[in-house]
Protein backbone atom coordinates (compact mmCIF):
# COMPACT_ATOMS: atom_id res chain seq x y z
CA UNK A 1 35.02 -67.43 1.41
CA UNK A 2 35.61 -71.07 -0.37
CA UNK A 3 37.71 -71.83 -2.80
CA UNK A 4 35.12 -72.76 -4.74
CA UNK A 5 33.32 -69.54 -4.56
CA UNK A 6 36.73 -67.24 -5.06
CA UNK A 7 36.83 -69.45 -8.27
CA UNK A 8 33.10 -68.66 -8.94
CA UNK A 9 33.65 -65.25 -8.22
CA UNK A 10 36.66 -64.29 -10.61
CA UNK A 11 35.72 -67.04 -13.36
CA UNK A 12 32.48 -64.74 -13.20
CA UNK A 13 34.14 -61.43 -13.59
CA UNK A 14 36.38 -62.95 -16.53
CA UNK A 15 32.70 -64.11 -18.41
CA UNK A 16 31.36 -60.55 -17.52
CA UNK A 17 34.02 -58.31 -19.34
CA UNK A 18 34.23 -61.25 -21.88
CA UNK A 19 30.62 -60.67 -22.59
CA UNK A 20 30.61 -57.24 -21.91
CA UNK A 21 33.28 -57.42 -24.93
CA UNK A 22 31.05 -58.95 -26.93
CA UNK A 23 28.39 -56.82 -26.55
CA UNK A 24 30.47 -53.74 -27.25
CA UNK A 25 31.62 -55.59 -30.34
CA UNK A 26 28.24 -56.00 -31.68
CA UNK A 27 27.44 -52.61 -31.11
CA UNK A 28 30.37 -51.49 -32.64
CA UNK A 29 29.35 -53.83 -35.69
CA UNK A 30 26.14 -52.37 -35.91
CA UNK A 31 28.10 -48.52 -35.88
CA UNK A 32 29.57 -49.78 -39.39
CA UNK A 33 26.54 -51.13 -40.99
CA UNK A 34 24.38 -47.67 -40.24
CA UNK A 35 27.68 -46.38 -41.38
CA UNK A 36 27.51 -48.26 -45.12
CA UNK A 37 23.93 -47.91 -45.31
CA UNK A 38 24.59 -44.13 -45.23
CA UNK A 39 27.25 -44.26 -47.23
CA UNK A 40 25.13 -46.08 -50.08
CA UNK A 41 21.83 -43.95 -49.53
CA UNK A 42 23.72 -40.87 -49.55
CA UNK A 43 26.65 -41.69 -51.26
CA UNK A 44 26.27 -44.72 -53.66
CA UNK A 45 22.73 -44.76 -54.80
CA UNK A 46 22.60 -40.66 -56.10
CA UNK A 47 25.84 -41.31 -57.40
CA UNK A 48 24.55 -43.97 -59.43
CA UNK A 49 21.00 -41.92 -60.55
CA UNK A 50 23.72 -38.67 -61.73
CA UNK A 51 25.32 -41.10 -63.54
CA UNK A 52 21.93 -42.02 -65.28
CA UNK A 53 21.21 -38.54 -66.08
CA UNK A 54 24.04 -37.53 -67.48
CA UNK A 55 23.69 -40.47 -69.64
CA UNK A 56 20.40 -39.69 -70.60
CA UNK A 57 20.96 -36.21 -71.30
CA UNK A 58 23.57 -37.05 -73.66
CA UNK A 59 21.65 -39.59 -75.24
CA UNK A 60 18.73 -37.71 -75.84
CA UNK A 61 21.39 -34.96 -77.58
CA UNK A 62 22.69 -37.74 -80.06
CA UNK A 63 19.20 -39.31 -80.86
CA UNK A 64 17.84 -35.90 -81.95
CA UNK A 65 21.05 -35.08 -83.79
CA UNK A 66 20.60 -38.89 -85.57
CA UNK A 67 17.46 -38.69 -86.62
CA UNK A 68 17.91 -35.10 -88.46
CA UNK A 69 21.24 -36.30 -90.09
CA UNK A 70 19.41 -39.46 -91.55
CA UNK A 71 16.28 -38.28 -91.21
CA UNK A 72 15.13 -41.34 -89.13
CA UNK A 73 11.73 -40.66 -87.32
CA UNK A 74 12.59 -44.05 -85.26
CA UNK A 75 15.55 -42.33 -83.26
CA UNK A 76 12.79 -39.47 -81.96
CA UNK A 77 11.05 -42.41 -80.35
CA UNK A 78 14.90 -43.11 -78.11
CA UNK A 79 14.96 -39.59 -77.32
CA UNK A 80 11.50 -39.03 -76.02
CA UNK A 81 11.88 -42.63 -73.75
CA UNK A 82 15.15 -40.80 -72.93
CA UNK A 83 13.47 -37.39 -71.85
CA UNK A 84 10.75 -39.90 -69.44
CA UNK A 85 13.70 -42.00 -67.95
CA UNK A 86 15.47 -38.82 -67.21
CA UNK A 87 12.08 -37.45 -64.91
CA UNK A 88 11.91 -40.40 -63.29
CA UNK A 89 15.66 -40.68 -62.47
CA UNK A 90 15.55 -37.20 -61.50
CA UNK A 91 13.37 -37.66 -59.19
CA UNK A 92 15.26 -40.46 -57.90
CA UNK A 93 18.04 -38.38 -57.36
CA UNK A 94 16.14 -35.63 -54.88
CA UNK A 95 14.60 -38.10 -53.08
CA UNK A 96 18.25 -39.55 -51.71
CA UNK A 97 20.87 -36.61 -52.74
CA UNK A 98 20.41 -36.14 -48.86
CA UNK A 99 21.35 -32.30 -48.88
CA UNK A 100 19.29 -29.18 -49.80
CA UNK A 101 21.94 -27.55 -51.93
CA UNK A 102 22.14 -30.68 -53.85
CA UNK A 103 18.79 -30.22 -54.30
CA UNK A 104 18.62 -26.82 -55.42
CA UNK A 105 21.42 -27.21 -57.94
CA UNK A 106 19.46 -30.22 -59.85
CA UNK A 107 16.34 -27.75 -59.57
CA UNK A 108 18.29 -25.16 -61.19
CA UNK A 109 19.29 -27.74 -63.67
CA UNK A 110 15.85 -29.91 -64.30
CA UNK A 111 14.78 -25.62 -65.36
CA UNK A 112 17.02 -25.32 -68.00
CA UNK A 113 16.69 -28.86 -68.97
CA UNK A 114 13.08 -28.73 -69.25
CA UNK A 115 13.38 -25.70 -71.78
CA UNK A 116 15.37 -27.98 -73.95
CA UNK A 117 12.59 -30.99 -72.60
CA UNK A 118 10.19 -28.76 -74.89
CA UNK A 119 12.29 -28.05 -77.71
CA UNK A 120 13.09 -32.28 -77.98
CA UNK A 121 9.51 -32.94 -78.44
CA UNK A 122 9.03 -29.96 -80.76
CA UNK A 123 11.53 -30.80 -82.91
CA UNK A 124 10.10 -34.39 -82.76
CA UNK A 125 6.51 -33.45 -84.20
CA UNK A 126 8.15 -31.24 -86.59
CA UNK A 127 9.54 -34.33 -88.03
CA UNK A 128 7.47 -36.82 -88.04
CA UNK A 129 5.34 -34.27 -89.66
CA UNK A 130 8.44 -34.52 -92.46
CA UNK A 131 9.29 -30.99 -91.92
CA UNK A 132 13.04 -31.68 -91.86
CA UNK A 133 13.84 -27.88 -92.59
CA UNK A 134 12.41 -26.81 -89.43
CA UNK A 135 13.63 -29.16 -87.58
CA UNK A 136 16.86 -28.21 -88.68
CA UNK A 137 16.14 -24.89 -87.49
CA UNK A 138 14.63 -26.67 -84.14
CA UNK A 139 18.17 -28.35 -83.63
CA UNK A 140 20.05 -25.28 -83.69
CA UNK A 141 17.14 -23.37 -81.25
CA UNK A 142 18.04 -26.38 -78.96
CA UNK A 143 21.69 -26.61 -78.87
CA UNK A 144 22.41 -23.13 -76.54
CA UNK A 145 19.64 -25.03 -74.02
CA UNK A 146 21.03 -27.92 -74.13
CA UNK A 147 24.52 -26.57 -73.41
CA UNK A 148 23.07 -23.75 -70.82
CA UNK A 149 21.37 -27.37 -68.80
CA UNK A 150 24.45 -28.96 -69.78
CA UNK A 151 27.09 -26.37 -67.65
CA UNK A 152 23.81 -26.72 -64.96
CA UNK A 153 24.30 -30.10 -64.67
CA UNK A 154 28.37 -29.81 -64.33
CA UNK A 155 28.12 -27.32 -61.83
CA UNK A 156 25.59 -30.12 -59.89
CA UNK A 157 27.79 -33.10 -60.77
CA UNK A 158 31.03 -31.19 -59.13
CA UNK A 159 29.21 -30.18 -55.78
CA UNK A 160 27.83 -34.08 -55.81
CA UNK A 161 31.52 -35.23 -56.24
CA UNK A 162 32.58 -32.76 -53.02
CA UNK A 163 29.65 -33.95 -51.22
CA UNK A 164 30.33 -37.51 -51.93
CA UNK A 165 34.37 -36.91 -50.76
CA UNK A 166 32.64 -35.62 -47.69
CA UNK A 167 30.58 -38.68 -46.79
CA UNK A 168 33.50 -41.10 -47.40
CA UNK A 169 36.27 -39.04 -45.29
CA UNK A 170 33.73 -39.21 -42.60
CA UNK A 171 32.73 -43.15 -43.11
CA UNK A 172 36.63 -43.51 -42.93
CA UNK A 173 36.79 -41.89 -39.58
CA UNK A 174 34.37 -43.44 -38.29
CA UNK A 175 35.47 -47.04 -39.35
CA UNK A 176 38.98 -45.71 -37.97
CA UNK A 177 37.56 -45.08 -34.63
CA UNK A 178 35.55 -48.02 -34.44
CA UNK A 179 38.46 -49.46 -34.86
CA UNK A 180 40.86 -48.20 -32.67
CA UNK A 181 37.89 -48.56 -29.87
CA UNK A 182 37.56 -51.82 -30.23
CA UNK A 183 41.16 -52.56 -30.25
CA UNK A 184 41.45 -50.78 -26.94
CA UNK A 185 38.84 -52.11 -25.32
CA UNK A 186 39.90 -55.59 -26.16
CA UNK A 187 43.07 -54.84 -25.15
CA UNK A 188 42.10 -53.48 -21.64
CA UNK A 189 39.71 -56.65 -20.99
CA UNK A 190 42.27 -59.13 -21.82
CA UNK A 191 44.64 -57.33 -19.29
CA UNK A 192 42.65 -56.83 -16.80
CA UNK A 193 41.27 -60.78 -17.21
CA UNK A 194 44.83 -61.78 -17.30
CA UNK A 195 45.82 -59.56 -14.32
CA UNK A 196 43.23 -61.16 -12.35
CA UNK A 197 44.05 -64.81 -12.95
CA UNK A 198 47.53 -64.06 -12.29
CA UNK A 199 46.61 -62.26 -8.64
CA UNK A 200 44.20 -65.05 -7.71
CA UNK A 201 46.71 -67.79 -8.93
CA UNK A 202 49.99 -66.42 -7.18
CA UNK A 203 47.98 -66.10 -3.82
CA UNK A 204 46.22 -69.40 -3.95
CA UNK A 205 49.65 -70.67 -4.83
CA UNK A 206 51.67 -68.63 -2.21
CA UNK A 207 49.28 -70.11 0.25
CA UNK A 208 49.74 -73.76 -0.63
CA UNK A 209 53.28 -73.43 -1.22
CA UNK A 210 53.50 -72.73 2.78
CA UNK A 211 50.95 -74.93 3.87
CA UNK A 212 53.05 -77.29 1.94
CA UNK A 213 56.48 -76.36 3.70
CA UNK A 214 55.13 -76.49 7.39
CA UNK A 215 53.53 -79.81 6.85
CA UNK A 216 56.96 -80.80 5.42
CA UNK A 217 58.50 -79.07 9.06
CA UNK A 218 55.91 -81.21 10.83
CA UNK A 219 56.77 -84.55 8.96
CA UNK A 220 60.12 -84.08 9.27
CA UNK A 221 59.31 -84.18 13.65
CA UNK A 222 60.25 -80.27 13.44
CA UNK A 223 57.54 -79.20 15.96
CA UNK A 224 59.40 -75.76 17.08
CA UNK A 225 57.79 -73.76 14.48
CA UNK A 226 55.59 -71.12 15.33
CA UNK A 227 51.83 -71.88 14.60
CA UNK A 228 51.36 -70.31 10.66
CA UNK A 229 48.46 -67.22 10.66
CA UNK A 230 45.56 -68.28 9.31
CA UNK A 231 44.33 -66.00 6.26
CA UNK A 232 40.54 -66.52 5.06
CA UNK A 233 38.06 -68.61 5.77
CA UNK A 234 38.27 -70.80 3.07
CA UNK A 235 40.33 -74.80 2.52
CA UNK A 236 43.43 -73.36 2.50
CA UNK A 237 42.75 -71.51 6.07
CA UNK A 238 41.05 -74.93 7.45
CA UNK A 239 44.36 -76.68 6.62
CA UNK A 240 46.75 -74.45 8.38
CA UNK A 241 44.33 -74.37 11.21
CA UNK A 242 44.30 -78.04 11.33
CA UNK A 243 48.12 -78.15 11.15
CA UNK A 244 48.38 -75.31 14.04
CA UNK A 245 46.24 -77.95 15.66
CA UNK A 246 47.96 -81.14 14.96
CA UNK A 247 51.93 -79.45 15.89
CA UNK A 248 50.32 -78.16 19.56
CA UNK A 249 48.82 -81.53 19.92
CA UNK A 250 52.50 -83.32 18.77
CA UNK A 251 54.34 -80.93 21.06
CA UNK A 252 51.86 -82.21 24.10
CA UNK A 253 52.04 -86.00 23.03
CA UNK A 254 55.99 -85.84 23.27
CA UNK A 255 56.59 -83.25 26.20
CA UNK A 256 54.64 -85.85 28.09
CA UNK A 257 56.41 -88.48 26.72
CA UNK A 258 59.84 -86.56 28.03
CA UNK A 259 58.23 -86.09 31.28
């Protein structure tokens, strides 16, 4: 094989684990992103919509209480865009709390809330009919609801939080591994590329150094060296062929001359 083509052949293998590198990389890359995106559909994104009810719920506790203490119809009208916000980010919430129990703790708590739902909009006619003495009575009806969907929505929040401890100790590991996988794999093709520059190079330059040294020999009119073995079939091998050739023909040109 020519030199040319030996060169072709490892400079080849070098771009090959290079790009195979690169593609392993990539995929790697792509690992992490399906990794975040799960991490904010399951993770981020419910987080964010129990935040919103809890919000709501406690919002729609203080309106109610407001309006009765000043007996200010205009709070109701907070509380009941409170009690709509609060369906719709519920239903937010089921549709990415990605796990049935999850699921059927925010059912168990959308129950109970919707008992105190009914009570809310009650107690919301009864005043803006004026009747603030029944909607007195109303608030207190409301308040063991509200705190029965309240300890719901407690026990839900603590089973989110250990879900959500969950996703990110897995997301971790998997970023870790990623990680350490890449590492090692770039590690291993950088070797091995090194390792075989470093084999090609030392035998191309083992083989010139002694083509080198027995054309030195035959400069020097030191003709009594054996003829070097020719290795390959590439330059290198041509030249120490041609070198056998020129010390025979030397050694003929000055034994006749003896003669």
């Amino acid at each position: 094989m020519k030199l040319f083509s030996k060169f072709l052949v490892v400079f080849s293998i070098v771009i090959a684990l290079f790009l195979a590198l690169t593609l392993f990389m990539f995929t790697q890359l792509n690992t992490l992103t399906n990794n975040a995106n799960h991490l904010y559909e399951n993770g981020v994104h419910p987080s964010t919509d129990l935040i919103q009810i809890g919000q709501l719920t406690e919002n729609t506790r203080v309106n109610m209480v407001t309006a009765l203490a000043f007996e200010n119809v205009t709070a109701t009208e907070n509380a009941l865009a409170n009690l709509d916000a609060l369906q719709q980010a519920g239903q937010e919430y089921v549709t990415h709390a990605g796990s049935k129990e999850l699921v059927a703790l925010y059912e168990s708590f959308h129950e109970k809330w919707m008992l105190f739902d009914e009570r809310v909009r009650i107690n919301e006619q009864l005043m803006r009919a004026g009747d603030w003495g029944a909607a007195r009575e109303g608030i207190q009806i409301g308040k063991p609801l509200f705190e029965e969907a309240q300890a719901e929505f407690l026990k839900l929040n603590d089973a989110h939080e250990a879900a959500m401890a969950s996703i990110q100790t897995d997301s971790q590991q998997v970023a870790s591994s990623t990680s350490l996988m890449s590492t090692i794999i770039a590690t291993a093709v950088t070797i091995i590329a090194f390792v075989l520059a470093f084999l090609f190079s030392r035998d191309l330059s083992k083989r010139l150094h002694l083509v080198n040294a027995r054309a030195a020999k035959i400069a020097a009119g030191d003709l009594t060296s054996d003829a070097s073995k020719v290795q390959g079939k590439d330059e290198i091998a041509e030249v120490t062929h041609s070198l056998n050739e020129m010390q025979a023909a030397l050694r003929n040109v000055v034994g006749e001359a003896i003669d």
